[in-house]
PDB file of N, CA and C in Angstrom:
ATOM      1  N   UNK A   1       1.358   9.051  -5.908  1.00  0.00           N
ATOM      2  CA  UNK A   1       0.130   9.159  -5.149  1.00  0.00           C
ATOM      3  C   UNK A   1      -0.159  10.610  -4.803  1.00  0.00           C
ATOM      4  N   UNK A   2       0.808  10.847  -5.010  1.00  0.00           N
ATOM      5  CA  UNK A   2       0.550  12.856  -4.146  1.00  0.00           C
ATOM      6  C   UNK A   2      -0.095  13.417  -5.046  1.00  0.00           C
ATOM      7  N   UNK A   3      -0.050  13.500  -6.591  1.00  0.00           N
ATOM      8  CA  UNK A   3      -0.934  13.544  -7.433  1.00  0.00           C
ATOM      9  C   UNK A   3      -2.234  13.233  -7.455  1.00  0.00           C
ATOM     10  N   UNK A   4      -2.335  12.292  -6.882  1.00  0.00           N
ATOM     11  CA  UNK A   4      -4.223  11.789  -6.532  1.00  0.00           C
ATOM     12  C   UNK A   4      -4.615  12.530  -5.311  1.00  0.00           C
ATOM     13  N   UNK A   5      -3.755  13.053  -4.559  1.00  0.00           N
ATOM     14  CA  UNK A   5      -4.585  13.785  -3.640  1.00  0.00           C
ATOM     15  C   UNK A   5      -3.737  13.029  -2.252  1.00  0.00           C
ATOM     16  N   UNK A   6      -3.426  11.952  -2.159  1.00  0.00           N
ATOM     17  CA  UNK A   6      -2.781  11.044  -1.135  1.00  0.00           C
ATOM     18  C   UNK A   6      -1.171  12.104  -0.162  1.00  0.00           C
ATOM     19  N   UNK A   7      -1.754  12.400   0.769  1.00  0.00           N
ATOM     20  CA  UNK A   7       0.006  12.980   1.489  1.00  0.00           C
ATOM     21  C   UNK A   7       0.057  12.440   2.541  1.00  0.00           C
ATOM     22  N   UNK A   8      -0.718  11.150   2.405  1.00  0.00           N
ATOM     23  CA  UNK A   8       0.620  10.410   3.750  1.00  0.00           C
ATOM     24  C   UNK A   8      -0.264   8.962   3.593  1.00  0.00           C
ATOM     25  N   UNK A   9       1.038   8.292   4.151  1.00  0.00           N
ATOM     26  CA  UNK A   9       0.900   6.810   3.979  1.00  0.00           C
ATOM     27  C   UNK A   9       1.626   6.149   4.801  1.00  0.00           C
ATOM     28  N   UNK A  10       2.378   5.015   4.593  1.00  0.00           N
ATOM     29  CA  UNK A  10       3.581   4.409   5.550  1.00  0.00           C
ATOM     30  C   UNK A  10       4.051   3.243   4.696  1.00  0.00           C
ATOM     31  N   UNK A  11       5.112   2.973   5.270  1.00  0.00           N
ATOM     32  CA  UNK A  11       5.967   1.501   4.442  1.00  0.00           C
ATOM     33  C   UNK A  11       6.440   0.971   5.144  1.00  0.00           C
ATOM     34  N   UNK A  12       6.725  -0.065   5.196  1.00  0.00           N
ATOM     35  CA  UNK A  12       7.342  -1.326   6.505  1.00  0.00           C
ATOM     36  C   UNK A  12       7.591  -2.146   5.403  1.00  0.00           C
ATOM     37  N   UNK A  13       9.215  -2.429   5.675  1.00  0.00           N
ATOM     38  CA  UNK A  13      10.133  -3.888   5.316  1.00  0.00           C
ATOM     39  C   UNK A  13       9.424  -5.011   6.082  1.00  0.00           C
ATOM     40  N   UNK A  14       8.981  -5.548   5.088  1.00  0.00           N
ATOM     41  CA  UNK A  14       8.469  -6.797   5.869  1.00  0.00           C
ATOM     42  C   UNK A  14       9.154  -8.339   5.254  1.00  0.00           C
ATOM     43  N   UNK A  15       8.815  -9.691   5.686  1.00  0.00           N
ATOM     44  CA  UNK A  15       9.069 -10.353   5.039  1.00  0.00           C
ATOM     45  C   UNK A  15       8.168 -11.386   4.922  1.00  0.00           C
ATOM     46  N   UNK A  16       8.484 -12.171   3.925  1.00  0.00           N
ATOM     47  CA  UNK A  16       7.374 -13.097   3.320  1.00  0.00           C
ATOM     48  C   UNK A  16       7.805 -14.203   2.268  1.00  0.00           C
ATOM     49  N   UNK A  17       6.592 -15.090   2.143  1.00  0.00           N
ATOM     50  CA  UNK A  17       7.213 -15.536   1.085  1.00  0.00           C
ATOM     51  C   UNK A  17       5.746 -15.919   0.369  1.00  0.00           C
ATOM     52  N   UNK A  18       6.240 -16.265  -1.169  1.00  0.00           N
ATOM     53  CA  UNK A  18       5.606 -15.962  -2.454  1.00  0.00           C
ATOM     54  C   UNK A  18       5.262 -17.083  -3.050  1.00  0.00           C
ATOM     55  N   UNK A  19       5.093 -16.979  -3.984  1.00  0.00           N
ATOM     56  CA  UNK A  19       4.897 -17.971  -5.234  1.00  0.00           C
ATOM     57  C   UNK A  19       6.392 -19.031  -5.377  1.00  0.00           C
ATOM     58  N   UNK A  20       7.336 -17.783  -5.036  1.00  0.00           N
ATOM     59  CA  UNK A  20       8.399 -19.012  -5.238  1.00  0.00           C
ATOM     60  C   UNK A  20       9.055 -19.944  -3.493  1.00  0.00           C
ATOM     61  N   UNK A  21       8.215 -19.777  -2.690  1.00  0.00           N
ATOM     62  CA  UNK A  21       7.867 -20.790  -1.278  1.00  0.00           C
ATOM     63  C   UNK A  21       9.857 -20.989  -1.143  1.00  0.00           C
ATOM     64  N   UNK A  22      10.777 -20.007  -1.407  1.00  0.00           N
ATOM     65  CA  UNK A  22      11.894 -20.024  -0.903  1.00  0.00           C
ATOM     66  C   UNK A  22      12.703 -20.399  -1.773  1.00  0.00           C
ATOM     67  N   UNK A  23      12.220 -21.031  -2.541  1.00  0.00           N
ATOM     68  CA  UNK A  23      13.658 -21.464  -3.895  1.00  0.00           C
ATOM     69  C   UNK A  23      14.448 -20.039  -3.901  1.00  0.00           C
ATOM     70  N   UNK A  24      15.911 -20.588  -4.173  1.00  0.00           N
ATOM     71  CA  UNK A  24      16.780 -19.460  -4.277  1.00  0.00           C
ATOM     72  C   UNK A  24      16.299 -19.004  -5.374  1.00  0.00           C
ATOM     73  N   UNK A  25      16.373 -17.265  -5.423  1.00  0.00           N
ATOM     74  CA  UNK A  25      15.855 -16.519  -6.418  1.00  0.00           C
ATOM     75  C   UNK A  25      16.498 -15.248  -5.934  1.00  0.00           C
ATOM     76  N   UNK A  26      16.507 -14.279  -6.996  1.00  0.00           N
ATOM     77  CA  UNK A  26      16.982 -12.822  -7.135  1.00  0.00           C
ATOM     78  C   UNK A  26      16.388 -11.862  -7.022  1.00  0.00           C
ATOM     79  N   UNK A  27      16.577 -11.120  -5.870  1.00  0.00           N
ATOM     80  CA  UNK A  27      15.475  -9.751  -5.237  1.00  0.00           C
ATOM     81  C   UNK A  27      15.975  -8.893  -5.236  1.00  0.00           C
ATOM     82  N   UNK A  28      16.505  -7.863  -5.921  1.00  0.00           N
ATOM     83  CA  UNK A  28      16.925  -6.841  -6.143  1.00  0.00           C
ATOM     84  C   UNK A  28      18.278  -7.027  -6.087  1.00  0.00           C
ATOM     85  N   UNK A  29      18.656  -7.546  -7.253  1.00  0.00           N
ATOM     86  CA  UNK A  29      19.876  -7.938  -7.392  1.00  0.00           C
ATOM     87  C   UNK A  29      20.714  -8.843  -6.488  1.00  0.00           C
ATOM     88  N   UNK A  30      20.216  -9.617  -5.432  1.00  0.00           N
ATOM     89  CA  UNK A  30      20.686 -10.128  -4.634  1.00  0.00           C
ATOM     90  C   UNK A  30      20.094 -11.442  -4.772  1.00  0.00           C
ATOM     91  N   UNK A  31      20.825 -12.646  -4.690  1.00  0.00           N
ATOM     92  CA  UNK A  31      20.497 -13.726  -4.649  1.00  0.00           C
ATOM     93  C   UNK A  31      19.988 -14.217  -3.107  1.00  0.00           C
ATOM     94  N   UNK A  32      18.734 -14.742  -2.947  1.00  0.00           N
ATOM     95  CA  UNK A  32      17.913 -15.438  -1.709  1.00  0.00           C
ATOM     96  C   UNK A  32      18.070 -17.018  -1.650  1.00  0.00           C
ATOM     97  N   UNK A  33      18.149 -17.475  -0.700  1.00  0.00           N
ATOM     98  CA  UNK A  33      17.605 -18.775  -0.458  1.00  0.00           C
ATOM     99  C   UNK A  33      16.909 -18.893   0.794  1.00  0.00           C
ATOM    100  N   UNK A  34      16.586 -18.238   1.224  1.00  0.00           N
ATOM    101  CA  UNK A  34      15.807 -18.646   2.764  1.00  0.00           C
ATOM    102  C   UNK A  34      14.740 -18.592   2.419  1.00  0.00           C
ATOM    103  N   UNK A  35      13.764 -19.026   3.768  1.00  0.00           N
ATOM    104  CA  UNK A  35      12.061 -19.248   3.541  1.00  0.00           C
ATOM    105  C   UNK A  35      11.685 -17.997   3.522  1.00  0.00           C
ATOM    106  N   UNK A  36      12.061 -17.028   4.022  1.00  0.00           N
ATOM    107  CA  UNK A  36      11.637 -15.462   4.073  1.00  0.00           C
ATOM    108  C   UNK A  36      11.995 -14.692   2.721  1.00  0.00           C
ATOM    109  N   UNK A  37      11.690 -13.556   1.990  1.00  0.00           N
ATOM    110  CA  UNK A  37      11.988 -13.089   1.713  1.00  0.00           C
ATOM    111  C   UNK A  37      11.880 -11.512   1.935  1.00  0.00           C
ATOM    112  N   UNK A  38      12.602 -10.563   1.571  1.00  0.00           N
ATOM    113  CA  UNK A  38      12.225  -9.230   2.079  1.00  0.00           C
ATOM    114  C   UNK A  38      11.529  -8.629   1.409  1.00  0.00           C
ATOM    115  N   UNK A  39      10.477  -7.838   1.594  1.00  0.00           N
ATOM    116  CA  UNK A  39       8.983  -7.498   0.668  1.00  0.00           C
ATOM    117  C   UNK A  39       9.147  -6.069   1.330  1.00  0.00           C
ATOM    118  N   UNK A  40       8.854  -4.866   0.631  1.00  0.00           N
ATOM    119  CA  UNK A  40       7.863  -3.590   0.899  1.00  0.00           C
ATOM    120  C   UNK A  40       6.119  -3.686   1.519  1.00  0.00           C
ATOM    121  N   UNK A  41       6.153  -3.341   2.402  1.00  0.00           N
ATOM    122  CA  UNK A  41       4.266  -3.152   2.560  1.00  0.00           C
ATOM    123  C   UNK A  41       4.306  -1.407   2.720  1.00  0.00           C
ATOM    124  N   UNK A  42       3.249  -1.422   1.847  1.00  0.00           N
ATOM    125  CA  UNK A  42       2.792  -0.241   1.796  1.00  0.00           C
ATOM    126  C   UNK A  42       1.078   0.094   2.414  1.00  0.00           C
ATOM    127  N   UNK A  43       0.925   0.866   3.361  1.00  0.00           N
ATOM    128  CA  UNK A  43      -0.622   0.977   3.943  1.00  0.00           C
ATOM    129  C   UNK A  43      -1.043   2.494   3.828  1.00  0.00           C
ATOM    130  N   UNK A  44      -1.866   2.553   3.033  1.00  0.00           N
ATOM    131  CA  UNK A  44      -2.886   3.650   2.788  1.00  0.00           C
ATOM    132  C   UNK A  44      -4.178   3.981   2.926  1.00  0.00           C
ATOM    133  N   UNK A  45      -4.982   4.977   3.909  1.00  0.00           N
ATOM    134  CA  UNK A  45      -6.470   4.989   4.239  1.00  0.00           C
ATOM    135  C   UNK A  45      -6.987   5.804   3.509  1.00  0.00           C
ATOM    136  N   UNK A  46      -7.734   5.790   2.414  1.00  0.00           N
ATOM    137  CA  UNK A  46      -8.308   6.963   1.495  1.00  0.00           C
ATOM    138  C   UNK A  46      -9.792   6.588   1.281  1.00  0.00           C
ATOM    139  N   UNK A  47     -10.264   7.366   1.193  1.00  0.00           N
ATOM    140  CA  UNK A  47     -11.779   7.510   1.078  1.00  0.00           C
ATOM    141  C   UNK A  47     -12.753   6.876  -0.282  1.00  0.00           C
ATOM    142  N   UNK A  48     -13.701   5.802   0.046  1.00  0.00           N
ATOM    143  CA  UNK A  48     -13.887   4.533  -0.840  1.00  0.00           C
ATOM    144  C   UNK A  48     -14.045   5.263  -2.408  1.00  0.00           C
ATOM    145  N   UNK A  49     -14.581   6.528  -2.647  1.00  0.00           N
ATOM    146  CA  UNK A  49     -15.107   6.814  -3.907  1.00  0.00           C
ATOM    147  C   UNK A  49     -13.397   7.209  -4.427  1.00  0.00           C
ATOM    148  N   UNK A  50     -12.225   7.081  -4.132  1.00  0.00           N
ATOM    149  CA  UNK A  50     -11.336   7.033  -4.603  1.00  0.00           C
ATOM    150  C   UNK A  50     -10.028   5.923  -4.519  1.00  0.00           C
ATOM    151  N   UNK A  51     -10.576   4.810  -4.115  1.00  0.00           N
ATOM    152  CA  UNK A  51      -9.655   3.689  -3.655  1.00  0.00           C
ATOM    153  C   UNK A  51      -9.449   2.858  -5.105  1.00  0.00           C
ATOM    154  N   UNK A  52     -10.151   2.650  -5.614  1.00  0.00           N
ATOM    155  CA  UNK A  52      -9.603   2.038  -7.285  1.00  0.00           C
ATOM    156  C   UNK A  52      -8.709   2.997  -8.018  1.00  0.00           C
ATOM    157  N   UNK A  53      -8.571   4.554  -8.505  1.00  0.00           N
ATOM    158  CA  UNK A  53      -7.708   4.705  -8.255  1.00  0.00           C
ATOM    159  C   UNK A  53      -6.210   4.647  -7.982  1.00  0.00           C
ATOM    160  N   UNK A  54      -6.582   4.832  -6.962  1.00  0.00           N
ATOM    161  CA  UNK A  54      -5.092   4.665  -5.915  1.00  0.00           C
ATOM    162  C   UNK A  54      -4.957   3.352  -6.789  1.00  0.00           C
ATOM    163  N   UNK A  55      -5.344   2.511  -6.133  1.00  0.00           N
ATOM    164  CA  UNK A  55      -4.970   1.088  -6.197  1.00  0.00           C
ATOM    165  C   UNK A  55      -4.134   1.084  -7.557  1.00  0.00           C
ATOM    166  N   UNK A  56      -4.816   1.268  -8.430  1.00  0.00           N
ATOM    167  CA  UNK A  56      -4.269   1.301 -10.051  1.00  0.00           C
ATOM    168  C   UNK A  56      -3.291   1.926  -9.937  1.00  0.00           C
ATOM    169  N   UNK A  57      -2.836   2.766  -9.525  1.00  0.00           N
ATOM    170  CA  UNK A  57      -1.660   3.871  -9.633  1.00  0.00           C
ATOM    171  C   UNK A  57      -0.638   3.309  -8.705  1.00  0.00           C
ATOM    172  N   UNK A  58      -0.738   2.262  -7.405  1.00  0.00           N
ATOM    173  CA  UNK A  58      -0.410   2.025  -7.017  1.00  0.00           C
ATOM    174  C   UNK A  58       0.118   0.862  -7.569  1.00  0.00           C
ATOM    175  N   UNK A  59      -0.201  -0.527  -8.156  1.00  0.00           N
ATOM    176  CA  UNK A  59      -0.296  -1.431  -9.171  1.00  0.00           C
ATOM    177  C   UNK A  59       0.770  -1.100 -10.189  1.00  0.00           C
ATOM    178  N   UNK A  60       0.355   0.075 -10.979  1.00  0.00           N
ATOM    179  CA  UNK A  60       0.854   0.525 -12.389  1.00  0.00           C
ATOM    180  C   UNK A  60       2.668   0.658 -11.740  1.00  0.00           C
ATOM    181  N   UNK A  61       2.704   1.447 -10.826  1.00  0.00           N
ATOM    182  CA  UNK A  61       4.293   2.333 -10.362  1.00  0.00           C
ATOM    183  C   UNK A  61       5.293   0.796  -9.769  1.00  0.00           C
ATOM    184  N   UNK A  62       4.251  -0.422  -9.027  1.00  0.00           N
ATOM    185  CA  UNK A  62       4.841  -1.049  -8.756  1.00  0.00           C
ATOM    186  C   UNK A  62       5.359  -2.318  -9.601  1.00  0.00           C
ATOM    187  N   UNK A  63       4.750  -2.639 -10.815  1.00  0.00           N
ATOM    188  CA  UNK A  63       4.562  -3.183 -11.453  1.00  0.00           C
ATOM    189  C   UNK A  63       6.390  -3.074 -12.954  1.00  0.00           C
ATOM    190  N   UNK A  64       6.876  -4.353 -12.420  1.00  0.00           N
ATOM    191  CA  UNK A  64       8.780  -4.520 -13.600  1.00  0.00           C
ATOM    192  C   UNK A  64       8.286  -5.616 -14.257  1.00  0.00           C
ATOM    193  N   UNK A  65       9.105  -5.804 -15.286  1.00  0.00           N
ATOM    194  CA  UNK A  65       9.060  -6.910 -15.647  1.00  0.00           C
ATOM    195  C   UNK A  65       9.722  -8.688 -14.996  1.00  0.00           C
ATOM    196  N   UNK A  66       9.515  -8.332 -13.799  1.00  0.00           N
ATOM    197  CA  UNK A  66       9.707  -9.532 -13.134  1.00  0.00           C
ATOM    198  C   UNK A  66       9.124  -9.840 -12.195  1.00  0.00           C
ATOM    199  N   UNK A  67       9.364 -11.346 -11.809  1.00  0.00           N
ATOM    200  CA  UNK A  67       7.937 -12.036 -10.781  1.00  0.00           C
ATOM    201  C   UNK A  67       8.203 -11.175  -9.537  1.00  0.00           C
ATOM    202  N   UNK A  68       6.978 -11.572  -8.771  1.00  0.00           N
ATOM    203  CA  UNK A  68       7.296 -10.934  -7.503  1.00  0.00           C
ATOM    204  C   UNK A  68       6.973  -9.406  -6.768  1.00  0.00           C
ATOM    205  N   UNK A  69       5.938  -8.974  -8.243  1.00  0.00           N
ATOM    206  CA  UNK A  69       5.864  -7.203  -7.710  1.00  0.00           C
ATOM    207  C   UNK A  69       4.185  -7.025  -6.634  1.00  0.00           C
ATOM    208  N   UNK A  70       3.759  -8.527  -6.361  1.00  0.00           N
ATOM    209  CA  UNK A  70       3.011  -8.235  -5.053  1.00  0.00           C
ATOM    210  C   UNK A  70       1.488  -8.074  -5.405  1.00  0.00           C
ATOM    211  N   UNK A  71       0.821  -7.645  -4.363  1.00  0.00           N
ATOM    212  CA  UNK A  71      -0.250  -7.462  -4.916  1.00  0.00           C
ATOM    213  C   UNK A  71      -1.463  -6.622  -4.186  1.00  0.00           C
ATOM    214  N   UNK A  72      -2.208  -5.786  -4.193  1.00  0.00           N
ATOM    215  CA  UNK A  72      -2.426  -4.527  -3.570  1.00  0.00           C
ATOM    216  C   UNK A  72      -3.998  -4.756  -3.509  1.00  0.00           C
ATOM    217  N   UNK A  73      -4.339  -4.583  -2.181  1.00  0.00           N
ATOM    218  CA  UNK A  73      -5.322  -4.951  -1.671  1.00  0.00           C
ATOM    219  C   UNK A  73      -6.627  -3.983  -0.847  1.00  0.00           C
ATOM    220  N   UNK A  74      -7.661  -4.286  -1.161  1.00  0.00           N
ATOM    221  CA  UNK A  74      -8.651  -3.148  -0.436  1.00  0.00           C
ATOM    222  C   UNK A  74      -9.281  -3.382   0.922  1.00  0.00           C
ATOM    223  N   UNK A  75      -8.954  -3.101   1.712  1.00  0.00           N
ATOM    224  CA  UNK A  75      -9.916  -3.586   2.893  1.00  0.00           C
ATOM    225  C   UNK A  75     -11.337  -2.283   3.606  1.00  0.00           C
ATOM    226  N   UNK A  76     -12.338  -2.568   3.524  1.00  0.00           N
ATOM    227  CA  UNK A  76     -13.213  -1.842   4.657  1.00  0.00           C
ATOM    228  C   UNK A  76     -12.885  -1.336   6.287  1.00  0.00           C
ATOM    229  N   UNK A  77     -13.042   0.068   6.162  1.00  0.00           N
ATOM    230  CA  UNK A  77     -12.460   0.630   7.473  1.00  0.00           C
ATOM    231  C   UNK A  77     -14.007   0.658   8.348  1.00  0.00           C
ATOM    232  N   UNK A  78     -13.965  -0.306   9.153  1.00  0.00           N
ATOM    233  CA  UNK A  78     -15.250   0.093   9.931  1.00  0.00           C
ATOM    234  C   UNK A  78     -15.571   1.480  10.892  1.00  0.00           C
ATOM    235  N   UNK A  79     -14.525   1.671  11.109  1.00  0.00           N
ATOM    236  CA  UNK A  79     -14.547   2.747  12.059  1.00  0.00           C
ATOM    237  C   UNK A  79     -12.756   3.393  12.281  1.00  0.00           C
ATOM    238  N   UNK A  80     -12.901   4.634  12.058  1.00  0.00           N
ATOM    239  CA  UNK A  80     -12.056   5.354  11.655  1.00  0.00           C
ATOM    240  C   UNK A  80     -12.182   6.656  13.008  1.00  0.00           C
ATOM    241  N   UNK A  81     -10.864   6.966  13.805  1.00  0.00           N
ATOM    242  CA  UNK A  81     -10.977   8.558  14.403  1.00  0.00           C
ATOM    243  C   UNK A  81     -10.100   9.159  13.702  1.00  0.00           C
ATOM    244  N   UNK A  82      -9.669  10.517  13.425  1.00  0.00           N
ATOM    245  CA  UNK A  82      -8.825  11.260  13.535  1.00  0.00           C
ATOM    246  C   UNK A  82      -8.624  11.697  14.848  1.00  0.00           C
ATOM    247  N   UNK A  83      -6.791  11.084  15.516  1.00  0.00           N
ATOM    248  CA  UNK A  83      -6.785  11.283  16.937  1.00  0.00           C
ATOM    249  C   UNK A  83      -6.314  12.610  16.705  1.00  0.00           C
ATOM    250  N   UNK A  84      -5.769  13.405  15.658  1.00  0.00           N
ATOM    251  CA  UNK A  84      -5.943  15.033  15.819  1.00  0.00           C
ATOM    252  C   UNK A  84      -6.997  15.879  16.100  1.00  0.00           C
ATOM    253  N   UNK A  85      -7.949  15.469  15.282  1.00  0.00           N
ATOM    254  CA  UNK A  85      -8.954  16.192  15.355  1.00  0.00           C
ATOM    255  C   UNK A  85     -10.119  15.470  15.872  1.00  0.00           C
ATOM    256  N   UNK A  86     -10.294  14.540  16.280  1.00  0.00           N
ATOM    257  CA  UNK A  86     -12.026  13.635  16.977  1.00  0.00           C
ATOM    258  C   UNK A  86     -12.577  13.408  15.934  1.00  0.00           C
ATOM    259  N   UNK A  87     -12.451  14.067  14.830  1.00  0.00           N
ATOM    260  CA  UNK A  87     -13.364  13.537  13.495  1.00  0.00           C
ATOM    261  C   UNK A  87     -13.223  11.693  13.510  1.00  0.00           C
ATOM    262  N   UNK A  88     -14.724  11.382  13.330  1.00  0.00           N
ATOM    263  CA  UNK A  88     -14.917  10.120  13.329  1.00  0.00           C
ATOM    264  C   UNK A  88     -15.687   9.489  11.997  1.00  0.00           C
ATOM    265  N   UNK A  89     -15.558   8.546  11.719  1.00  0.00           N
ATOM    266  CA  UNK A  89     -16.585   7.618  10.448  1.00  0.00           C
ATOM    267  C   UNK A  89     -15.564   8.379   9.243  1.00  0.00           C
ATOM    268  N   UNK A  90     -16.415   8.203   8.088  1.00  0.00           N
ATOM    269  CA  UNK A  90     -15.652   8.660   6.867  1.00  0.00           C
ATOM    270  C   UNK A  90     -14.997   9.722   6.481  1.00  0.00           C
ATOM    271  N   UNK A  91     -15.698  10.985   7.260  1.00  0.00           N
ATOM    272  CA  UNK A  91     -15.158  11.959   7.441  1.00  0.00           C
ATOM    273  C   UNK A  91     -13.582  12.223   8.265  1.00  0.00           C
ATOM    274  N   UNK A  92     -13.230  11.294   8.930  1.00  0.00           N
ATOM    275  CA  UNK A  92     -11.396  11.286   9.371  1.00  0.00           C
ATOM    276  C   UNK A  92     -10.815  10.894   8.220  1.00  0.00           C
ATOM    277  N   UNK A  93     -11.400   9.768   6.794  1.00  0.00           N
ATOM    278  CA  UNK A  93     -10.392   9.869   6.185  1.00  0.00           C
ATOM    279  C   UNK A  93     -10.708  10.697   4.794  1.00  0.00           C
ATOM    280  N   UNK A  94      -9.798  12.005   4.158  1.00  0.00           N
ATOM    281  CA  UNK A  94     -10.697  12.655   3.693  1.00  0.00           C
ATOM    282  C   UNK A  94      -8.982  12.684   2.380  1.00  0.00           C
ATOM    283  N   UNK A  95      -9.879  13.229   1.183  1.00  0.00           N
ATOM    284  CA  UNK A  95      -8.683  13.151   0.212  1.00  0.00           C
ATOM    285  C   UNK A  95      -8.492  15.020   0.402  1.00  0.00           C
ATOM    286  N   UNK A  96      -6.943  15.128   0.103  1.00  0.00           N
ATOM    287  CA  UNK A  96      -6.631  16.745   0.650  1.00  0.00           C
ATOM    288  C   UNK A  96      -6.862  17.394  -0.123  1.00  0.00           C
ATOM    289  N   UNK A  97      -8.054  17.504  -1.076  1.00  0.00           N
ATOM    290  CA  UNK A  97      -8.511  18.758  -1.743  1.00  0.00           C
ATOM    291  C   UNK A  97      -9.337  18.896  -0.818  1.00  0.00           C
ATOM    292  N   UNK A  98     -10.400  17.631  -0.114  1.00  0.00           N
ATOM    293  CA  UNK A  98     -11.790  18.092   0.549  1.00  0.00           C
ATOM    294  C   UNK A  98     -11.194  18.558   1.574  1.00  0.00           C
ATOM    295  N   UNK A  99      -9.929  18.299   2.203  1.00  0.00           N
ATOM    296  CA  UNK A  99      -9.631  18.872   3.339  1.00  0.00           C
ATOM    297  C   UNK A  99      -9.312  20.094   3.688  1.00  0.00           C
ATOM    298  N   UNK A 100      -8.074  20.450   2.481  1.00  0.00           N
ATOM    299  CA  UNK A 100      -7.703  22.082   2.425  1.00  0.00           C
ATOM    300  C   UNK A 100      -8.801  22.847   1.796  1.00  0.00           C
ATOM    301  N   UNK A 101      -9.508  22.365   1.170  1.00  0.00           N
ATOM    302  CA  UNK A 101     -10.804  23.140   0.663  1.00  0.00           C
ATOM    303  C   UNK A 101     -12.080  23.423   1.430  1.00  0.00           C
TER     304      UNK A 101
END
């Protein structure tokens, strides 16, 4: 992502469950049987004329040959501050060429 312009994001272990609703199955080398399983979330705010993109790149990197690699989602930011700077609306979330530039 740092390549697209993206320098910051966040990740949270989360848990969940999938397509396979808890059947024992293998998650990173580890065999599961509970209703939970342990999942990555990844949350990123980037500016709409570059969110497909991301997304794809995001998709492509996460994407093995096995079930389970998730699925990456767009949501509308209605209202956005930068609590650094007061910048508000689209302008708080900005890709870091428009920013350092």
């Amino acid at each position: 992502m740092n390549s697209l312009g993206v320098d910051s994001f966040s990740f949270s272990e989360v848990r969940g469950i999938g397509h396979h609703k808890g059947e024992r199955d293998i998650y990173r080398g580890v065999e599961y049987a509970p209703s939970y399983v342990p999942m990555m979330q990844v949350t990123v705010a980037v500016a709409q004329e570059v969110a497909e993109e991301i997304m794809m790149a995001i998709a492509q990197a996460a994407r093995t040959e096995e079930p389970g690699n998730g699925k990456v989602f767009a949501c509308d930011l209605s209202q956005v501050i930068d609590v650094s700077s007061g910048t508000t609306g689209p302008e708080a979330i900005r890709h870091r060429e428009k920013r350092d530039g």
